[in-house]
Protein backbone atom coordinates (compact mmCIF):
# COMPACT_ATOMS: atom_id res chain seq x y z
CA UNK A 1 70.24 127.96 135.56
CA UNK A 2 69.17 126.24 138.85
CA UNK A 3 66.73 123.24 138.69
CA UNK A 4 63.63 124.07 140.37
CA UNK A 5 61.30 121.56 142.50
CA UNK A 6 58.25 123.17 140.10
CA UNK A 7 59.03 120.98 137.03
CA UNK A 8 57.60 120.63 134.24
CA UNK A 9 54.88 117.90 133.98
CA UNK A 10 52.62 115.82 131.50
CA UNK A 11 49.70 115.52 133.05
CA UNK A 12 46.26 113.43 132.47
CA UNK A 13 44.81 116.64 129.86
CA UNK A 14 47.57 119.06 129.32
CA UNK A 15 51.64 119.62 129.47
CA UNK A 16 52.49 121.84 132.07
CA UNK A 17 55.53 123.51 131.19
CA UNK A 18 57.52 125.69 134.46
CA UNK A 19 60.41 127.92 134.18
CA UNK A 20 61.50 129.37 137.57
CA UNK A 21 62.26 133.42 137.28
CA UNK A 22 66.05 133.56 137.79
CA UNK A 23 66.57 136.49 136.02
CA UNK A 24 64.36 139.83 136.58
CA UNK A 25 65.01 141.50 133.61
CA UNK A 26 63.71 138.49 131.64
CA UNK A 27 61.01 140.40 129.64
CA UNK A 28 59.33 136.75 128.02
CA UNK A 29 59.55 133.47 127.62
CA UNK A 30 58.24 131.34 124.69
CA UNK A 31 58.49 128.00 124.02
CA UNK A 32 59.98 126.50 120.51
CA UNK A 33 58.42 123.30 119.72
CA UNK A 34 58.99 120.83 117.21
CA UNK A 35 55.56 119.82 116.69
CA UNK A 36 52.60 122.49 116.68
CA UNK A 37 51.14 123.41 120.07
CA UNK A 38 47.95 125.66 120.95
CA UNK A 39 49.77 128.05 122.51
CA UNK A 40 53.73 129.08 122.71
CA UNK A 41 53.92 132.55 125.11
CA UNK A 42 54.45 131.65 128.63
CA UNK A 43 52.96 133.78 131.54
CA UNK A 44 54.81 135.52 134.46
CA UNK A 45 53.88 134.07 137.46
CA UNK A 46 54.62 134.77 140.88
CA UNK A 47 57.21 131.88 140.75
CA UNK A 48 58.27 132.10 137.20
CA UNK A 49 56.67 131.34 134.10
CA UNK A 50 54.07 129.07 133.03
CA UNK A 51 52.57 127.35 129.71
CA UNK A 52 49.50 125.16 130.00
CA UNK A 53 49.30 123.88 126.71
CA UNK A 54 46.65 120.42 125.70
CA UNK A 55 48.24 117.42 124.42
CA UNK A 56 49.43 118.01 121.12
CA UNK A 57 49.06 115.85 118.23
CA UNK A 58 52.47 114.02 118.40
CA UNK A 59 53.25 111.12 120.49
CA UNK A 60 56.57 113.08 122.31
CA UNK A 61 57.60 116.81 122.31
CA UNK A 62 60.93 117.72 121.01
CA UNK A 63 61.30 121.44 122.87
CA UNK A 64 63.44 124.57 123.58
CA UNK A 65 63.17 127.75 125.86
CA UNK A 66 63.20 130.74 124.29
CA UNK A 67 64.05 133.48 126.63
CA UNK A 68 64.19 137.44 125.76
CA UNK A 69 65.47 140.37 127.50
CA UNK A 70 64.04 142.76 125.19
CA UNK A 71 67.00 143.25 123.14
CA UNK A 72 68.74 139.51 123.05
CA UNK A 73 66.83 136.09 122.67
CA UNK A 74 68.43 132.68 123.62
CA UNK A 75 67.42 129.06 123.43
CA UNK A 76 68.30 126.91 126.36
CA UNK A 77 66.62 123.44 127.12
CA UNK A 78 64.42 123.04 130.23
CA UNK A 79 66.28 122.80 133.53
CA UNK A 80 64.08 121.18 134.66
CA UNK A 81 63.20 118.23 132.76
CA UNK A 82 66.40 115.61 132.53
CA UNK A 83 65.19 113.99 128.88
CA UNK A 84 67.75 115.37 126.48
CA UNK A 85 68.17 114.14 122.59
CA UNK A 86 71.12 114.93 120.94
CA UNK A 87 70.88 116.53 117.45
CA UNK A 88 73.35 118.90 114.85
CA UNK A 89 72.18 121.65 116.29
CA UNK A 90 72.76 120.75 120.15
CA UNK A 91 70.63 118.84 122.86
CA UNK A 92 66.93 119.77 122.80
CA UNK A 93 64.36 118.58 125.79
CA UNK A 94 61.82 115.63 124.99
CA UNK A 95 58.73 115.05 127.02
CA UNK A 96 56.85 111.48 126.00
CA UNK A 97 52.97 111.83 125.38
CA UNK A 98 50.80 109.15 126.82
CA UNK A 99 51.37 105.78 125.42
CA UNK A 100 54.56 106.47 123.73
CA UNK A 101 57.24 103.98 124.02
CA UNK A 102 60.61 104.27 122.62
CA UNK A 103 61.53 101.25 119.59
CA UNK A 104 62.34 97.62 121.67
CA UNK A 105 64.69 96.94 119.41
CA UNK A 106 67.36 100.05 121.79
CA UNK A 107 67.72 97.40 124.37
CA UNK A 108 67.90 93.97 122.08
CA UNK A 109 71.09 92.34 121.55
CA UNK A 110 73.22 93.57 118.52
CA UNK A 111 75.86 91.82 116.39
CA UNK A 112 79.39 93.36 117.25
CA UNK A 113 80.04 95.98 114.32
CA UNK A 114 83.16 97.30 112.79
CA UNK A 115 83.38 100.91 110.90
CA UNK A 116 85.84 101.94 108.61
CA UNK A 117 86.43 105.75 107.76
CA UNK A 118 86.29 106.02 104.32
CA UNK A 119 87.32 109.05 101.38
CA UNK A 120 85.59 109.03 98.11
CA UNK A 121 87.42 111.67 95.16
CA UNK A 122 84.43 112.18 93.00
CA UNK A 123 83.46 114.47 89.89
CA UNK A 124 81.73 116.19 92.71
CA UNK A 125 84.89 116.67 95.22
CA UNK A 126 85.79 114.58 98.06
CA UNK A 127 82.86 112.43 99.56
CA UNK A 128 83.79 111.26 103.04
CA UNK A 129 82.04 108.71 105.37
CA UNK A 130 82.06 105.13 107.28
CA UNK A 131 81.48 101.87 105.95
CA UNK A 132 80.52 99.38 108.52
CA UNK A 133 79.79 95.81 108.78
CA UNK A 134 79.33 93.32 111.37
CA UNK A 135 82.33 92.27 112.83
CA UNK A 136 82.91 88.61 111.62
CA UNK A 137 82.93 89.29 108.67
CA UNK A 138 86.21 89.52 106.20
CA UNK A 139 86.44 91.94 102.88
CA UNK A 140 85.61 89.72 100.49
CA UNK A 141 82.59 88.12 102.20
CA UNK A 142 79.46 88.93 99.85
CA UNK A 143 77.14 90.83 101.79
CA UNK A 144 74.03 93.41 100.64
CA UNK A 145 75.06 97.32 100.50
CA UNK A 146 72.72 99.71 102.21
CA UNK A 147 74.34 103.70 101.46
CA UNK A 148 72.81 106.32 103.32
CA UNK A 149 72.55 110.00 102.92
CA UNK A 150 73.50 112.13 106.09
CA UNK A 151 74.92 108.53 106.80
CA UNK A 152 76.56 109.20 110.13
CA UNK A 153 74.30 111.50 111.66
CA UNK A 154 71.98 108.91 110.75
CA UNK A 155 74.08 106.39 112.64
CA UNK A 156 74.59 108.82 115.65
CA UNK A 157 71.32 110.70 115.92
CA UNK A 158 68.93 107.94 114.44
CA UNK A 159 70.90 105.02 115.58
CA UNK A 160 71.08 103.04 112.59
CA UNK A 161 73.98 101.05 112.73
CA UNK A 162 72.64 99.87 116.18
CA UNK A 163 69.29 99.33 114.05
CA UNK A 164 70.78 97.27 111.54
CA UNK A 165 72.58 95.25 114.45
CA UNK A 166 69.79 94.43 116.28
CA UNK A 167 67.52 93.44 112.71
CA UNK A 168 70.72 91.36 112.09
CA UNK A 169 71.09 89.59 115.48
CA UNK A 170 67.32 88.62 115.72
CA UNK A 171 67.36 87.39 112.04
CA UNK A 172 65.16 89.79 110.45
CA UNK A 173 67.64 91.16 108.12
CA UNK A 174 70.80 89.34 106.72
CA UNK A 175 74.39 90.72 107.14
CA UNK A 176 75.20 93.89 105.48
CA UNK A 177 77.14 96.85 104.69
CA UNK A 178 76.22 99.92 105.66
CA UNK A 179 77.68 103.14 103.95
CA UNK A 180 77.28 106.19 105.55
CA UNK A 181 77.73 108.93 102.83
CA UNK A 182 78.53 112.67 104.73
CA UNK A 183 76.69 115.62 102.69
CA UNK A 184 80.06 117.90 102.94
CA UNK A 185 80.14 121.52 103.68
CA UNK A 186 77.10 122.33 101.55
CA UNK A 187 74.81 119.98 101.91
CA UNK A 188 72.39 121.99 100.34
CA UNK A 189 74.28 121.92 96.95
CA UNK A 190 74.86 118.68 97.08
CA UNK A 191 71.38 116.96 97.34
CA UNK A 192 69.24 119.59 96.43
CA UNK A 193 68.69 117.10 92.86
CA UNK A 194 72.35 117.82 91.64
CA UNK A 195 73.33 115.40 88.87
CA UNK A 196 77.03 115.37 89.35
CA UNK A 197 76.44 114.15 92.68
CA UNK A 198 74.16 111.49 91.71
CA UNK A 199 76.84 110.83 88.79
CA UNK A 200 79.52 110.71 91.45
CA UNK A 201 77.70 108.52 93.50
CA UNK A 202 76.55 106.16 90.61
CA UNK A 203 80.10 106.20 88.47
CA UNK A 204 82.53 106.89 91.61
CA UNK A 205 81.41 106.21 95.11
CA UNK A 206 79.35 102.73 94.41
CA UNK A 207 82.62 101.38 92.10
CA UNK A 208 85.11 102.27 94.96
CA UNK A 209 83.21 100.49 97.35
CA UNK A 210 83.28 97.55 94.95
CA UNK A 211 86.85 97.44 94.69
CA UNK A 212 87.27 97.32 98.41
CA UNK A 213 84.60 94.37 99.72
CA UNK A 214 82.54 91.89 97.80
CA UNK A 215 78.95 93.33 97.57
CA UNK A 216 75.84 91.09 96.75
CA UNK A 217 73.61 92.60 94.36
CA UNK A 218 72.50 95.96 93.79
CA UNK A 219 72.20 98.47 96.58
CA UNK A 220 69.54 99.96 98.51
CA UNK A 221 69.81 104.00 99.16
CA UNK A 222 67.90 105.78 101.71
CA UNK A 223 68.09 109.14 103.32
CA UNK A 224 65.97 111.98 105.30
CA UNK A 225 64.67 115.53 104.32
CA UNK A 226 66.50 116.81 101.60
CA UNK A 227 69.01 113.60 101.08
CA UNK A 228 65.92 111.52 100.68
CA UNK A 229 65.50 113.90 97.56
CA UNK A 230 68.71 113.02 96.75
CA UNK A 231 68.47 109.35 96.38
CA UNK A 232 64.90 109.40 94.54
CA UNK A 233 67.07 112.50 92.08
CA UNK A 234 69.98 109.39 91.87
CA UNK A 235 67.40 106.68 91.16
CA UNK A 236 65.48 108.13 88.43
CA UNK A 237 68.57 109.80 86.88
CA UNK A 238 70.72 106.40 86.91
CA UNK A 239 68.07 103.80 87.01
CA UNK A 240 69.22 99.97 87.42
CA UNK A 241 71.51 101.24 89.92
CA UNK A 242 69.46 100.51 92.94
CA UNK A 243 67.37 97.39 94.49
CA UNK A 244 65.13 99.56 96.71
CA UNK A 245 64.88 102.82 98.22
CA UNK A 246 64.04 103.96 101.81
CA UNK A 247 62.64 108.19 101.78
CA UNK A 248 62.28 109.40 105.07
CA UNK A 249 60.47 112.61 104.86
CA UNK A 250 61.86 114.19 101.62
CA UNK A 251 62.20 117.78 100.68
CA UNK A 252 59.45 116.97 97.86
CA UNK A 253 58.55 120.92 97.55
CA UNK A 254 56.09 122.02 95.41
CA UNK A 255 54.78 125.45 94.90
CA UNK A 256 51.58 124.35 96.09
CA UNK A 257 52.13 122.36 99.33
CA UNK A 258 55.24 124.39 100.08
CA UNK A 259 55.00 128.03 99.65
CA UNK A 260 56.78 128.83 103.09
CA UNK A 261 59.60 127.19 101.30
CA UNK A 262 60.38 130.15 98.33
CA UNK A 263 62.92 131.27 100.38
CA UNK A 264 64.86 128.51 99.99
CA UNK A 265 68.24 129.28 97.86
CA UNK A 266 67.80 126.05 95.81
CA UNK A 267 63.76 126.40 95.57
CA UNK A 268 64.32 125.80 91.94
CA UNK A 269 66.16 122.88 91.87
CA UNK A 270 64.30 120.96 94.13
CA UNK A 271 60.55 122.08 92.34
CA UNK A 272 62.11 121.49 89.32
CA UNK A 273 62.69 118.10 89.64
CA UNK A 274 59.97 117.43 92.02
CA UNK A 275 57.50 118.46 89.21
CA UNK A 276 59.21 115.77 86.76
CA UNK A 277 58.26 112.95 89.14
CA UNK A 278 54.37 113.96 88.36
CA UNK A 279 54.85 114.80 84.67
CA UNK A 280 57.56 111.84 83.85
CA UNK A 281 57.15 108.45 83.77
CA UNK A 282 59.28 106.61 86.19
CA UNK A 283 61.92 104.69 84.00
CA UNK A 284 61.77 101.53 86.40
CA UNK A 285 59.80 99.75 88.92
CA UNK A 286 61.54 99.22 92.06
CA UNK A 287 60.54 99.10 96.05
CA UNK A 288 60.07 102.29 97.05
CA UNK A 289 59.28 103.08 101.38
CA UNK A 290 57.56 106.67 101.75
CA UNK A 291 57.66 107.38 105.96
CA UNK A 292 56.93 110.61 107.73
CA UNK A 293 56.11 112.30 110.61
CA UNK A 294 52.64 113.54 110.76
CA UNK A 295 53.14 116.45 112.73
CA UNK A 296 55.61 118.15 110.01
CA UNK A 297 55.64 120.29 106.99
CA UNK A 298 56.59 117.93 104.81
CA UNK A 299 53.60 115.70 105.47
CA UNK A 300 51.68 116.84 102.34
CA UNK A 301 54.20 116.57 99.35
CA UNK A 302 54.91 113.54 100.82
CA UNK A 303 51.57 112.12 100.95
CA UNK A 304 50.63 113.29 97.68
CA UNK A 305 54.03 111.89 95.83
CA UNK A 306 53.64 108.93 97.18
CA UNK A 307 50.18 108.35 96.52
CA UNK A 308 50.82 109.50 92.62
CA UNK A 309 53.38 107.17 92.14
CA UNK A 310 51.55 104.34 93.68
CA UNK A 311 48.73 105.55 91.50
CA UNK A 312 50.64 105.21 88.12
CA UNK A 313 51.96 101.77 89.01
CA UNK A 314 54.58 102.41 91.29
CA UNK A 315 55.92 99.55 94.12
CA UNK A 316 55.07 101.86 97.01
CA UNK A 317 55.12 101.62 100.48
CA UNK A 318 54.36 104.25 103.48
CA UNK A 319 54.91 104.61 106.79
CA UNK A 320 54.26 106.96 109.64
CA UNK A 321 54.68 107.72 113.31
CA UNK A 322 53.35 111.36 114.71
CA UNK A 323 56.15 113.37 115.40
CA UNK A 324 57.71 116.40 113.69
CA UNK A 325 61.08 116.67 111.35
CA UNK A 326 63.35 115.15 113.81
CA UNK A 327 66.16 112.03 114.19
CA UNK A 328 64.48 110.49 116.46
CA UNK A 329 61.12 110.51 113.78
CA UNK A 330 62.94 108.75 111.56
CA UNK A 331 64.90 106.38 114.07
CA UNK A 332 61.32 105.40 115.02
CA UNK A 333 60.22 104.63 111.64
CA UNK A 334 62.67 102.42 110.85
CA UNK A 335 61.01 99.13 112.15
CA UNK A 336 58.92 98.23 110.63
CA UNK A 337 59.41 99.68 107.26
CA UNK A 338 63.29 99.59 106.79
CA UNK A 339 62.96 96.20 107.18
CA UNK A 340 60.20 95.20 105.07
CA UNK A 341 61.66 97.25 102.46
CA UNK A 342 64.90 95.41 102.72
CA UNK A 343 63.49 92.08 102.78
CA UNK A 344 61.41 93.14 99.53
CA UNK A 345 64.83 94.29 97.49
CA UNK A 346 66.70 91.66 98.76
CA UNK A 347 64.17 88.38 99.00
């Protein structure tokens, strides 16, 4: 699709978003949004399509075209607007909101990392990933273990391990290891609150690790959407296992914040377990970050699980940034919180 010289635009009161008509037997054109919008059908114009839409309630606009013939329907980005972010499911076009900036810490200097490919036989199958470290260091130096869920997405999308290389080059976090655990082909059995992963993770994954560097202390597990589930599901199944724990907008479903969700083929697990973390008391007290993006459906069960825990004596914290379900959401959240909840678990 040519670029056209009517691009889209955020202007002083409104987002003007332009699509030139290359293609007459386009029939509509709607735009797919990230974050909720006023409006999402464009209108035919005599140049192309328009959307005047006002400033939404996020800080920047994650966004697709979706265009129709009448019979077929694709998604392309905006041809007109060079701000891509990369993501599973392909590139998607980003406009900024006024006063957003991206995190300071993308352009600070970083320690010189090393990752390792690593394969993990487990009572739940082969668990694959990276375990990285800065540079200078040697196996058997003693260093903190951070594991994360969708670990190197996390790394590629979020831009963690450039995180966690920039916190350790300015001196606001130590040295580490950083384990990034893959989900595997069904990531939705896996950490939709399965207990032979979290038993695999405990009793396999953590040991292994062990037996290959020198760790320092206990470890700190974090993850986003439904692997943050699957960390808080590890924690409270295995407790004493971990220092801290970093939840970045968790699948916490319930049927009352989350009735869109029923469809969901593991809808039972996840309530299920969800509902013991209101009804159970938690078998230990340990740091515990809540952060989320206020402009997503996961806002409420996040809110309220968080505030319930903190309620019946829980070491809380919470954290948010408005923006919808995305990477970038949670590579923004990570300073401040990942590092005060680091420095907490490991003073």
């Amino acid at each position: 699709m040519p670029l056209t010289t009517e691009a889209t635009t955020v202007e002083t009161d409104r987002v003007v978003f332009r699509l030139t008509d290359t293609d007459p037997g386009m029939q509509s054109v709607r735009l797919w949004s990230e974050v909720p919008v006023a409006q999402r059908e464009f209108e035919r114009t005599d140049d192309g399509w328009l959307l005047e839409i006002p400033h939404p309630g996020a800080h920047r606009v994650e966004y697709l075209f979706e265009l129709s013939d009448g019979l077929d329907t694709v998604l392309v980005t905006d041809p007109t607007n060079p701000l891509l972010v990369e993501g599973v499911f392909g590139d998607h076009s980003w406009l900024p909101m006024p006063g957003y900036a991206e995190p300071a810490w993308l352009d600070a200097p970083r320690v010189e990392g090393r990752a390792t490919p690593v394969a993990f036989d487990t009572a739940d199958g082969s668990v694959t990933g990276e375990l990285w470290a800065p540079a200078d260091t040697w196996r058997g130096t003693p260093l903190p273990l951070l594991i994360s869920h969708d670990g190197t997405q996390m790394a590629r999308y979020g831009r963690l391990t450039d995180f966690i290389a920039a916190a350790i080059a300015g001196h606001e976090l130590p040295p580490l290891r950083l384990l990034l655990l893959d989900p595997g082909p069904d990531r939705n059995a896996r950490y939709a609150a399965n207990a032979r992963y979290a038993k695999a993770l405990v009793e396999d994954i953590i040991p292994a690790v062990n037996d290959q560097v020198t760790t320092l202390g206990t470890p700190v597990l974090m993850g986003q959407s439904l692997g943050a589930l699957a960390a808080l599901h590890a924690a409270r199944r295995h407790p004493g296992t971990f220092a801290g724990l970093f939840l970045q907008s968790g699948s916490f479903f319930t049927p009352e914040f989350d009735p869109q969700e029923r469809g969901y083929s593991r809808w039972a697990e996840v309530t299920g377990f969800t509902s013991t973390l209101y009804t159970s008391p938690a078998p230990e007290r340990i740091p515990s970050m809540f952060v989320c993006g206020t402009q997503e459906e996961n806002l409420a069960n996040n809110v309220a699980l968080a505030a319930h825990l903190a309620e019946i004596g829980g070491d809380i914290g919470w954290g948010d940034v408005p923006d919808g379900h995305t990477w970038t959401t949670w590579r923004d959240l990570l300073d401040p919180h990942l590092t005060r909840l680091l420095q907490e678990a490991w003073p």
